[in-house]
C-alpha atoms as a PDB file:
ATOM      1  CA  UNK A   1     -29.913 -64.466 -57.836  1.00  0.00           C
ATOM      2  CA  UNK A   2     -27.523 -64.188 -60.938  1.00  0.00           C
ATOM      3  CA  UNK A   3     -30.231 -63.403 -63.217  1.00  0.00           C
ATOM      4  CA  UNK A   4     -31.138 -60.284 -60.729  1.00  0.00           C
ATOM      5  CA  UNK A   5     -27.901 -58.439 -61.650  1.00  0.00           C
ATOM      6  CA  UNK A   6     -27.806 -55.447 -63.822  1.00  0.00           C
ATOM      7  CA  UNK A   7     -26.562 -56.947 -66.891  1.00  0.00           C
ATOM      8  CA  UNK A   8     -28.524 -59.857 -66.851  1.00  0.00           C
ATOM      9  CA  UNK A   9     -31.012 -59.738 -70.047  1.00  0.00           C
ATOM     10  CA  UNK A  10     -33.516 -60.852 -67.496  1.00  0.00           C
ATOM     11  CA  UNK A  11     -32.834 -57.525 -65.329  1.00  0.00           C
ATOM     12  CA  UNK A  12     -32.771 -55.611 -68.398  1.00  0.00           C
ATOM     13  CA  UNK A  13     -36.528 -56.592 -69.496  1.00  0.00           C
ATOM     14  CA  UNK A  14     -37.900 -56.243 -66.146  1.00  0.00           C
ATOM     15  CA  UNK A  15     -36.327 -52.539 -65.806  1.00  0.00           C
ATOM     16  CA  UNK A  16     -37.218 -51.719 -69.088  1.00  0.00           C
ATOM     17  CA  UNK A  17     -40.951 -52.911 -68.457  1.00  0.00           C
ATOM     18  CA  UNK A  18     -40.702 -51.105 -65.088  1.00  0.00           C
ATOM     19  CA  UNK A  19     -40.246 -47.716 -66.328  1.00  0.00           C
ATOM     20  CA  UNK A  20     -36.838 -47.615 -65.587  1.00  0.00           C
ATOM     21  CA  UNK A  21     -37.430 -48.182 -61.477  1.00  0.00           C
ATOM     22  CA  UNK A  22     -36.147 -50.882 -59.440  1.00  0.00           C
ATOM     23  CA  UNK A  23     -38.670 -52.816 -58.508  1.00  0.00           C
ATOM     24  CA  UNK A  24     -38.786 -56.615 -59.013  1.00  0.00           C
ATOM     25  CA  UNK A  25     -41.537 -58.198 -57.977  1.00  0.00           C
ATOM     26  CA  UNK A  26     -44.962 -58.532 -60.065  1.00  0.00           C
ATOM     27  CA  UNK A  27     -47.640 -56.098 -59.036  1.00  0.00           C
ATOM     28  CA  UNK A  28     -51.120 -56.400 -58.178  1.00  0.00           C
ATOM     29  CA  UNK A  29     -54.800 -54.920 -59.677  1.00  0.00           C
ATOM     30  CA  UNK A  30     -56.382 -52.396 -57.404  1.00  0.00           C
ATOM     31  CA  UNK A  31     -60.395 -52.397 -57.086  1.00  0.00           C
ATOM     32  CA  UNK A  32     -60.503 -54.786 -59.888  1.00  0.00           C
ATOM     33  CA  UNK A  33     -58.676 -52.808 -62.434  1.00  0.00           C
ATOM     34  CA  UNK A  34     -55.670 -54.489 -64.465  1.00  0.00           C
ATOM     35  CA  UNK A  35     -52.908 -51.777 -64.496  1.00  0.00           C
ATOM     36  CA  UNK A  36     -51.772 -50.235 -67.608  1.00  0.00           C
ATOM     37  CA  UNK A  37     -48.066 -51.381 -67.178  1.00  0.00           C
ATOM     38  CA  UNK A  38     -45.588 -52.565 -64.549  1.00  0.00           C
ATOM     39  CA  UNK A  39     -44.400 -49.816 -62.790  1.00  0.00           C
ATOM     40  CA  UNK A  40     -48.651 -49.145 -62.091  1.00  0.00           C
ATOM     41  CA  UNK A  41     -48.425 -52.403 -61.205  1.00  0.00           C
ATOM     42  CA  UNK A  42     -45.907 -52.168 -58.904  1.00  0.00           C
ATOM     43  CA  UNK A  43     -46.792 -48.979 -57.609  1.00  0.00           C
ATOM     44  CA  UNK A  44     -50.200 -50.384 -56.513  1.00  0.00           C
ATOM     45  CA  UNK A  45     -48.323 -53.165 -54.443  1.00  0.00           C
ATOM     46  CA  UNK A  46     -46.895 -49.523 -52.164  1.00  0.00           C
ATOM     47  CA  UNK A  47     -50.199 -48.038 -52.090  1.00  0.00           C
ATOM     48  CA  UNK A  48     -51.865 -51.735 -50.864  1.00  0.00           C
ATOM     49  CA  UNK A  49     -48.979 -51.944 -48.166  1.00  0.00           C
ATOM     50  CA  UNK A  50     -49.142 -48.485 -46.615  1.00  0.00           C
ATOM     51  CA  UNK A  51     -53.032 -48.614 -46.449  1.00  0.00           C
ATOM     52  CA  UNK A  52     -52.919 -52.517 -45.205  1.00  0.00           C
ATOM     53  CA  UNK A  53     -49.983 -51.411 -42.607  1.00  0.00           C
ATOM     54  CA  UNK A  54     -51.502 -47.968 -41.623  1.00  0.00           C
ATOM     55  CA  UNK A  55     -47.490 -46.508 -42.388  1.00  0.00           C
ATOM     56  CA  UNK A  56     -47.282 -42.815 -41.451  1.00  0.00           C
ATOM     57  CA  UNK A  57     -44.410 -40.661 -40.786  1.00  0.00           C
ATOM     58  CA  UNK A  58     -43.832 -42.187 -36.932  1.00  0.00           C
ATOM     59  CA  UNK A  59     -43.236 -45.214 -38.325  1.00  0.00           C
ATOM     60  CA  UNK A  60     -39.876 -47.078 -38.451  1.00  0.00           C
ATOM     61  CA  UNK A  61     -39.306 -49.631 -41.286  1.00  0.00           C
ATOM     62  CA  UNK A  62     -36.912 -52.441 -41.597  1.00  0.00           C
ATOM     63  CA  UNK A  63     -37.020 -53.959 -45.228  1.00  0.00           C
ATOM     64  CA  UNK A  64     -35.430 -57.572 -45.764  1.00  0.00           C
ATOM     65  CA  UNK A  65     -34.227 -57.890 -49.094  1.00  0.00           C
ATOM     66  CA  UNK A  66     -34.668 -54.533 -49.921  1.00  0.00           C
ATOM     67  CA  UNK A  67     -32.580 -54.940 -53.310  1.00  0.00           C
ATOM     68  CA  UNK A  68     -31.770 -51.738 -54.963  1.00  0.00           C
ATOM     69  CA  UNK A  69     -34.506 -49.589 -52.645  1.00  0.00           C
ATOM     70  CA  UNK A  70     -37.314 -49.640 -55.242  1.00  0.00           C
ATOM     71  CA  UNK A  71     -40.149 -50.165 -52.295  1.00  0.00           C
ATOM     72  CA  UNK A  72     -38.870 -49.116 -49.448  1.00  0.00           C
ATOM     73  CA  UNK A  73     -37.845 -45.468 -50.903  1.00  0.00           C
ATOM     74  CA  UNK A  74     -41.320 -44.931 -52.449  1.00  0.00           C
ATOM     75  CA  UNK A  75     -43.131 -46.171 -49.249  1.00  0.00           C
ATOM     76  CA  UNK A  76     -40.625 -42.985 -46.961  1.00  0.00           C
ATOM     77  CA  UNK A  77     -41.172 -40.744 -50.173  1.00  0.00           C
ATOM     78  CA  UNK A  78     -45.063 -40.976 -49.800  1.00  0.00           C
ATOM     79  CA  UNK A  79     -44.839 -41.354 -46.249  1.00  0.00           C
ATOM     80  CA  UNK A  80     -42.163 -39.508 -44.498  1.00  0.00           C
ATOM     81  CA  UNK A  81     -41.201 -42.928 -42.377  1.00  0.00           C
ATOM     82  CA  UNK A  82     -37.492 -43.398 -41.702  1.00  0.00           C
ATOM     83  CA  UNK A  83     -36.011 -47.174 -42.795  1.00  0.00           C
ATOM     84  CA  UNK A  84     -33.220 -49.569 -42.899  1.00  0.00           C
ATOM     85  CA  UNK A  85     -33.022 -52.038 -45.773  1.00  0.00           C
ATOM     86  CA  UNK A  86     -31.034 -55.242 -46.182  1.00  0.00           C
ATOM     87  CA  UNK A  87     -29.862 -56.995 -49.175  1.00  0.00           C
ATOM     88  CA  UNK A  88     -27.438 -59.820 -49.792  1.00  0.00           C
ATOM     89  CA  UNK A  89     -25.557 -57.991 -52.908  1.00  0.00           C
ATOM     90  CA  UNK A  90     -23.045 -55.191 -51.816  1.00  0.00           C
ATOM     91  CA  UNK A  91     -24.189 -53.902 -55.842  1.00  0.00           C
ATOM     92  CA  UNK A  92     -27.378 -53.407 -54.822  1.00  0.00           C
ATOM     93  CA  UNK A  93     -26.667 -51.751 -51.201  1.00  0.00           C
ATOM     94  CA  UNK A  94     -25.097 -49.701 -53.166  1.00  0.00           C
ATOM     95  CA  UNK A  95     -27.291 -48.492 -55.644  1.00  0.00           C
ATOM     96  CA  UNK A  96     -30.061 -48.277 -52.865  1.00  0.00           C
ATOM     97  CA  UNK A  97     -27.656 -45.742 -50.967  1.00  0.00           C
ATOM     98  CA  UNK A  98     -27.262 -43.807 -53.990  1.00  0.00           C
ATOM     99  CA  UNK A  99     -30.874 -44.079 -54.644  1.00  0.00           C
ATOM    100  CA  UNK A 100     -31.672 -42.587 -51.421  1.00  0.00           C
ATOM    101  CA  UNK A 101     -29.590 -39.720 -51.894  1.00  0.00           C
ATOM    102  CA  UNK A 102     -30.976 -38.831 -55.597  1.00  0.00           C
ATOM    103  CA  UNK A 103     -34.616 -39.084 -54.054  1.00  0.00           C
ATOM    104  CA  UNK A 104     -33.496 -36.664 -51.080  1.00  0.00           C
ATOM    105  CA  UNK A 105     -34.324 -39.873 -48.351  1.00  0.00           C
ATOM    106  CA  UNK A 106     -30.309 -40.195 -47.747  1.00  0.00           C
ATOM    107  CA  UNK A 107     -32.011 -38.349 -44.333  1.00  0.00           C
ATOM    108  CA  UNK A 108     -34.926 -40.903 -43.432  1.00  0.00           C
ATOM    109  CA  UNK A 109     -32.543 -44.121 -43.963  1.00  0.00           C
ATOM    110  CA  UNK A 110     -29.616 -46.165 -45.236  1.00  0.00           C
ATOM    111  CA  UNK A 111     -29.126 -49.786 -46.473  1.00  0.00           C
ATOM    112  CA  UNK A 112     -27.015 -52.347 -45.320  1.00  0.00           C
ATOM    113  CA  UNK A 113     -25.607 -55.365 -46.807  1.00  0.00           C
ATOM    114  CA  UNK A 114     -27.010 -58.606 -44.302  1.00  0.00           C
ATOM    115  CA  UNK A 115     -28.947 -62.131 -45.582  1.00  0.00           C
ATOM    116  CA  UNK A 116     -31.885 -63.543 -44.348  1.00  0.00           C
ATOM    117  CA  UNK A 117     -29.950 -65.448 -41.961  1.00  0.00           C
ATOM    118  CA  UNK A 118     -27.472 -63.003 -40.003  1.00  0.00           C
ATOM    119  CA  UNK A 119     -29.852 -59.847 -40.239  1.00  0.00           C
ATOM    120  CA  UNK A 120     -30.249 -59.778 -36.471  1.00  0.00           C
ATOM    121  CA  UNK A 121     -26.441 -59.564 -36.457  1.00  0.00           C
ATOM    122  CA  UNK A 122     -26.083 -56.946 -38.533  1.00  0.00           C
ATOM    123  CA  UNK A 123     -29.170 -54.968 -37.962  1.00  0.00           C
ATOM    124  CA  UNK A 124     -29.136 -55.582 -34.071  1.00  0.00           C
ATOM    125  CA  UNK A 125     -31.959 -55.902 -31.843  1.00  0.00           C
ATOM    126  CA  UNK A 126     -33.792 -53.147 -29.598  1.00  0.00           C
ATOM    127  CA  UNK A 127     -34.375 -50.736 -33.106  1.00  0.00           C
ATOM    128  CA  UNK A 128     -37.856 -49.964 -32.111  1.00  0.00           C
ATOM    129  CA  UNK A 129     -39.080 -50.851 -35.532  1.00  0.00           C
ATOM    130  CA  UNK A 130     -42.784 -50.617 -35.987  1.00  0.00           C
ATOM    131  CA  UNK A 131     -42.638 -52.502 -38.851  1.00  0.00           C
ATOM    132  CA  UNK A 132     -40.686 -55.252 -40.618  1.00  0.00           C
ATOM    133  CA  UNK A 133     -41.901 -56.026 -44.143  1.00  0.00           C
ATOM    134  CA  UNK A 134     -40.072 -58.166 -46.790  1.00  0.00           C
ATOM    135  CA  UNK A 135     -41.361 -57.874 -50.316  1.00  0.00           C
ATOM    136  CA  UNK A 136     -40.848 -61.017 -52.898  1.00  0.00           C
ATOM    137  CA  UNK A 137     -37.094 -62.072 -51.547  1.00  0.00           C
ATOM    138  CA  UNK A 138     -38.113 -64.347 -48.893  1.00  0.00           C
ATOM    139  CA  UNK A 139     -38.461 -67.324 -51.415  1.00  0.00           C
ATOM    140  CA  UNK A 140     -34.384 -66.963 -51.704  1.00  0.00           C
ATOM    141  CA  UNK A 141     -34.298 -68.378 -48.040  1.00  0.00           C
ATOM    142  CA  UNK A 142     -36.793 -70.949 -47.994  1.00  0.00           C
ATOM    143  CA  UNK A 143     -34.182 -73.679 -47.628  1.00  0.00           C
ATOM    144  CA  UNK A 144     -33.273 -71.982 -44.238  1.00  0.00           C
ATOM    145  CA  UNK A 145     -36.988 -70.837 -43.171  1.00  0.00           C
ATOM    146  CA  UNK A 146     -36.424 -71.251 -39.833  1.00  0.00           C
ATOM    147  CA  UNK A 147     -32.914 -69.464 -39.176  1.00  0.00           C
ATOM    148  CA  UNK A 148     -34.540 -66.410 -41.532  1.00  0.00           C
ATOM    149  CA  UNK A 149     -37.708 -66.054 -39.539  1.00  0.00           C
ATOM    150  CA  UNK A 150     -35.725 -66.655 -36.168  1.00  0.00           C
ATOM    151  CA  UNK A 151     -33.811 -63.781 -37.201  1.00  0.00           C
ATOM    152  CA  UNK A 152     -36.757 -61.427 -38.202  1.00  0.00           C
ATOM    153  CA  UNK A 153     -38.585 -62.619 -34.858  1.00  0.00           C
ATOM    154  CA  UNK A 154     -35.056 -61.568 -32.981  1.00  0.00           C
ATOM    155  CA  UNK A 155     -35.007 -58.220 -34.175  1.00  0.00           C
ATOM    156  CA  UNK A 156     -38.963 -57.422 -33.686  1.00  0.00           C
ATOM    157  CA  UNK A 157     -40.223 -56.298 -30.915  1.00  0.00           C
ATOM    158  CA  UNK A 158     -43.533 -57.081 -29.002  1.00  0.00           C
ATOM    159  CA  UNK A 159     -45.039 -53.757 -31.264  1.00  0.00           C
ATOM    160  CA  UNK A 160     -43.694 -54.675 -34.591  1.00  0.00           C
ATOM    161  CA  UNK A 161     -46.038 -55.401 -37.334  1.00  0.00           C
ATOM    162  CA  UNK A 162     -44.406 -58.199 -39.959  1.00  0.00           C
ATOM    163  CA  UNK A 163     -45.634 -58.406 -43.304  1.00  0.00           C
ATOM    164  CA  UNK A 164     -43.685 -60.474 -45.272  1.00  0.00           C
ATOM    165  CA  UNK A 165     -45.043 -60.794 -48.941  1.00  0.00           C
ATOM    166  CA  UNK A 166     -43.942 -64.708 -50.380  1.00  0.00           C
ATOM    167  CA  UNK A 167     -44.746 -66.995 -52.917  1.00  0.00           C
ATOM    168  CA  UNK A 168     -45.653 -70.847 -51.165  1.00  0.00           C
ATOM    169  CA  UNK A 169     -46.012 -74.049 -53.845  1.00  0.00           C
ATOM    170  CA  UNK A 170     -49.527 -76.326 -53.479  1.00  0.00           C
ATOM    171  CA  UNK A 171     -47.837 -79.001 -55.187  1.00  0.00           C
ATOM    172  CA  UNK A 172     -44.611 -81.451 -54.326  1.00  0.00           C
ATOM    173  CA  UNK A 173     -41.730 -79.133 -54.911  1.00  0.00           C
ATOM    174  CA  UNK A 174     -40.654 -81.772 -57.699  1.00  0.00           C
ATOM    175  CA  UNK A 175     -44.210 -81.350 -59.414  1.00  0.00           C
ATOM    176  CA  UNK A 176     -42.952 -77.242 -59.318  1.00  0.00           C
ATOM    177  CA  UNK A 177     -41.232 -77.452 -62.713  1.00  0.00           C
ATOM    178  CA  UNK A 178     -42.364 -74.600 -64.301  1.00  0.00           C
ATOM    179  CA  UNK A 179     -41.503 -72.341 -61.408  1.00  0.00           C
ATOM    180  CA  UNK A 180     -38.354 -73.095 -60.778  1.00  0.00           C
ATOM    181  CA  UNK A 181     -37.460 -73.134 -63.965  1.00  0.00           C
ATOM    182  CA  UNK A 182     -37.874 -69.526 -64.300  1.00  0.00           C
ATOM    183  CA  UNK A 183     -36.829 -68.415 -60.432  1.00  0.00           C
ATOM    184  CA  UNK A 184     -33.919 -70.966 -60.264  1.00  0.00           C
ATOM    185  CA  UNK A 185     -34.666 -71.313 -56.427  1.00  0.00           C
ATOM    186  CA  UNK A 186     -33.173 -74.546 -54.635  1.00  0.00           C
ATOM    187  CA  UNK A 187     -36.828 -75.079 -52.824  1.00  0.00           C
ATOM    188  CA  UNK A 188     -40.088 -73.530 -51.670  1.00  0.00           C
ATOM    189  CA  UNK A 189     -42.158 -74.043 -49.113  1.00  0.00           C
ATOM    190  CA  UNK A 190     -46.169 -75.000 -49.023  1.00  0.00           C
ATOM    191  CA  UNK A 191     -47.976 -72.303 -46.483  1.00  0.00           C
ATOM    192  CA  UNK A 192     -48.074 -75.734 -43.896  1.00  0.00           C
ATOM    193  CA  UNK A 193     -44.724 -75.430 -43.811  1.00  0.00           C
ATOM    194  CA  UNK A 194     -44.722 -71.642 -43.051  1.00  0.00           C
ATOM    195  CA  UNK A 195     -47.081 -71.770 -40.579  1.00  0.00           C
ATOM    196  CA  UNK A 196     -45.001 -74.453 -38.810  1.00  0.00           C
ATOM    197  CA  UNK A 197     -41.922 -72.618 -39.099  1.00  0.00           C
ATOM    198  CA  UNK A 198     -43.747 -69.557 -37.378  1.00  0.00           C
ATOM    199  CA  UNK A 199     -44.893 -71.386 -34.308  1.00  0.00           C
ATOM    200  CA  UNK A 200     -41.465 -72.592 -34.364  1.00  0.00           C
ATOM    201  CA  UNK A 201     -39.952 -69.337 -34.714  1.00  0.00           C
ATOM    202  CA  UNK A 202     -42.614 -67.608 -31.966  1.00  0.00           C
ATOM    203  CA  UNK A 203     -44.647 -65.745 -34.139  1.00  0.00           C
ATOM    204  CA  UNK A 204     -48.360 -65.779 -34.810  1.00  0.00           C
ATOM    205  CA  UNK A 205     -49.868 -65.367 -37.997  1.00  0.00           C
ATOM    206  CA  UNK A 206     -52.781 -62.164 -37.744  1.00  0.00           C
ATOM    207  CA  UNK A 207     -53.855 -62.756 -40.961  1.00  0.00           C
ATOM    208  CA  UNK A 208     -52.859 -64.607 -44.679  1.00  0.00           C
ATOM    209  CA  UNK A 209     -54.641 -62.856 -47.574  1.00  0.00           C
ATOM    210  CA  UNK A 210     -53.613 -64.559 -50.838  1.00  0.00           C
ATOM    211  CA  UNK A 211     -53.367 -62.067 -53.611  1.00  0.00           C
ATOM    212  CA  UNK A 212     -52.496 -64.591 -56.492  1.00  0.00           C
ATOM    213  CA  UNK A 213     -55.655 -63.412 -58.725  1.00  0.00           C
ATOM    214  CA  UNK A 214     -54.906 -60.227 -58.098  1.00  0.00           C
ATOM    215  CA  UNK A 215     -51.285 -60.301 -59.399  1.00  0.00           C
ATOM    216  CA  UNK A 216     -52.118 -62.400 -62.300  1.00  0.00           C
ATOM    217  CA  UNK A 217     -53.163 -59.985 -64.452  1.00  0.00           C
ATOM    218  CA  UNK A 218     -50.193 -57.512 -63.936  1.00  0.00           C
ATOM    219  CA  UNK A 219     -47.810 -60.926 -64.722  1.00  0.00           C
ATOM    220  CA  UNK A 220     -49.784 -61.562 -67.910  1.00  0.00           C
ATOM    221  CA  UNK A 221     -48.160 -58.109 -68.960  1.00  0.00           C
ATOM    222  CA  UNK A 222     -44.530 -59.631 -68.426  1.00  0.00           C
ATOM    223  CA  UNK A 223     -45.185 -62.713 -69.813  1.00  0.00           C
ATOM    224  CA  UNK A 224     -47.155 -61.526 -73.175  1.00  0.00           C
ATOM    225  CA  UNK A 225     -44.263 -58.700 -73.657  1.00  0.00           C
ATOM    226  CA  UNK A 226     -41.694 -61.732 -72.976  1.00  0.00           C
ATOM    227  CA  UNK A 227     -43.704 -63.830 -75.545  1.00  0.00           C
ATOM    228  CA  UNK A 228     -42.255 -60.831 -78.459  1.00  0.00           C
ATOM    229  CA  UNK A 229     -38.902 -61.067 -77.354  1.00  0.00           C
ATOM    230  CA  UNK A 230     -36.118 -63.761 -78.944  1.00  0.00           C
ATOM    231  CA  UNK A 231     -37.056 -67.048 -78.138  1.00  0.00           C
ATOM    232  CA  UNK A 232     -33.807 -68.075 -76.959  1.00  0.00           C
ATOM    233  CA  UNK A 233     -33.489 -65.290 -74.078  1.00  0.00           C
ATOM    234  CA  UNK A 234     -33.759 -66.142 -70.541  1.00  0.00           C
ATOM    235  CA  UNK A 235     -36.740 -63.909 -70.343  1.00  0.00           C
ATOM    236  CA  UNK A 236     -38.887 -66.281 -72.266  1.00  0.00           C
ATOM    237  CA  UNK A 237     -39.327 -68.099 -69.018  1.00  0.00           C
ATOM    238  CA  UNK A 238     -42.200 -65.562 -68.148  1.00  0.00           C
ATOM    239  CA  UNK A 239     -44.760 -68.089 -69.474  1.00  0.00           C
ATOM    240  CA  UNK A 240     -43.767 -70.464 -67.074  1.00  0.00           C
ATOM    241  CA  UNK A 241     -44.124 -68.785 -64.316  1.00  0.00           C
ATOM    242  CA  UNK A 242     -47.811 -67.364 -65.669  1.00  0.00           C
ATOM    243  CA  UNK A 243     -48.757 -70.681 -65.725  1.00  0.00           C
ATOM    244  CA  UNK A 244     -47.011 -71.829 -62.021  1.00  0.00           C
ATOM    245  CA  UNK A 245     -49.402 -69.396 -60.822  1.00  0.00           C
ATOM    246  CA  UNK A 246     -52.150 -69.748 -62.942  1.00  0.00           C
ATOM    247  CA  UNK A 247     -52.390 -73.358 -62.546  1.00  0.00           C
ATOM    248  CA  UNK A 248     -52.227 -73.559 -59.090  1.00  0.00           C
ATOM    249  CA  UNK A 249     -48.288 -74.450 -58.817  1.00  0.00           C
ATOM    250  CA  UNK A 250     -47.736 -71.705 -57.091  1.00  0.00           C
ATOM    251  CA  UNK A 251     -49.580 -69.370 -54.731  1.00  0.00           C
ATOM    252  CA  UNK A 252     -48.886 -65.464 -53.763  1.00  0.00           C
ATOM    253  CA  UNK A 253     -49.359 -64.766 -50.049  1.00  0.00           C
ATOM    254  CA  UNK A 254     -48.955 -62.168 -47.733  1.00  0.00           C
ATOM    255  CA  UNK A 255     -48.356 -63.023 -44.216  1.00  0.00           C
ATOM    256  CA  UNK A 256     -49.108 -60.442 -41.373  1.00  0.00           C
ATOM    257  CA  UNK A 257     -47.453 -61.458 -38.181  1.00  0.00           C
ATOM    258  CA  UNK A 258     -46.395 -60.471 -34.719  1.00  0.00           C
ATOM    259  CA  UNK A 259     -44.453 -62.063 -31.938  1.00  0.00           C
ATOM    260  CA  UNK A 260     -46.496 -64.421 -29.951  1.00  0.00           C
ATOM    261  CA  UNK A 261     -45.697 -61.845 -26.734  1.00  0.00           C
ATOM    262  CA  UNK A 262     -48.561 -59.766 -28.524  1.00  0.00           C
ATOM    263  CA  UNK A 263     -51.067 -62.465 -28.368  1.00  0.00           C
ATOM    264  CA  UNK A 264     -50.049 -63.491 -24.622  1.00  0.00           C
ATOM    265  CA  UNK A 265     -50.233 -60.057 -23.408  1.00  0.00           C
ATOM    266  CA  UNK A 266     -53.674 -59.030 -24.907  1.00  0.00           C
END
């Protein structure tokens, strides 16, 4: 996560070639059309998930690794949902707080500072969300799949609607070179090992729609502007990560699920 931090040259790029808004992740095409720039990009991933999730003002949001608020405060601001969101960092609960506040959402929501793996804890159970989504951060607890999905599983309720947006290697994670050479992850998991982890866990997958060639053209934008930067910077990683996806390394998955209750009872 160091490079994720607000003086990291690799936070710096990514900001800059978001517009200036916190979002982190890498955007998707709509209809077919390759977005003029990043923060289209990423503002396409909001517009997929609210349509895809059927958000509207009833709903109740819990966002795992909600970072500095970038997804989570654009879904309430188009919305009018109330929200929690999570993130490791106490930096970027912070700036999420104050983010909510210069957006006027300080009403709808607050973030906390909880993991992956003690969320339950510190979010509590019985919250009547209707939906739990996680956006790109899951990856970062992939070497404890089991207690983070345990945990999401313990807070949701029989109603909740998961969606948790991941990236999942094809290959051997030591064939995953040029992907973790530009995440710095400690391991990811193959979508075999997901789905085992979610029968483990009690929760059924509704549906897996990989997006992967719909995000590739939006991370050809980071990875061509990274190509005209200095050589030597961090940020030249891009490539690799262009070509863990575009080669197959590396997939991009979202996973819609439930708790296994919902399948029972219907």
């Amino acid at each position: 996560m160091d490079n994720y931090v607000e003086e990291s040259p690799l936070c710096k790029f990514r900001t800059r070639m978001m517009g200036g808004r916190s979002f982190l992740n890498y955007g998707i095409t709509l209809d077919g059309v390759t977005p003029p720039d990043m923060l289209t990009a990423n503002l396409n991933m909001i517009t997929w998930i609210i349509k895809e999730l059927n958000i509207t003002k009833d709903s109740h949001i819990l966002e795992i690794g909600s970072g500095r608020g970038g997804y989570i405060l654009s879904i309430a601001e188009q919305t009018g949902c109330t929200f929690v969101g999570t993130d490791i960092l106490p930096s970027f609960v912070d700036e999420a707080n104050d983010n909510a506040k210069k957006r006027n959402l300080d009403s709808k929501g607050y973030f906390i500072q909880a993991s992956f793996q003690n969320s339950a804890e510190k979010v509590g159970i019985d919250n009547g969300f209707s939906h739990i989504i996680c956006v790109g951060s899951l990856l970062y607890g992939h070497g404890e799949i089991d207690k983070c999905l345990s945990n999401i599983a313990d807070i949701a309720d029989d109603k909740t609607a998961i969606l948790l947006w991941d990236m999942n290697r094809r290959k051997d994670w030591t064939e995953c070179k040029k992907f973790e050479r530009h995440m710095k992850v400690k391991y990811l998991i193959s979508q075999s090992e997901m789905l085992e982890s979610c029968i483990r866990n009690n929760l059924v997958v509704n549906k897996m729609i990989d997006v992967t060639k719909d995000m590739l053209p939006c991370l050809k934008i980071l990875r061509d502007a990274a190509l005209e930067e200095d050589p030597t910077s961090e940020i030249i990683t891009f490539p690799y990560v262009y070509d863990a996806f575009n080669e197959g390394e590396v997939v991009y998955p979202v996973w819609e699920l439930s708790k296994a209750a919902n399948r029972t009872e219907s």
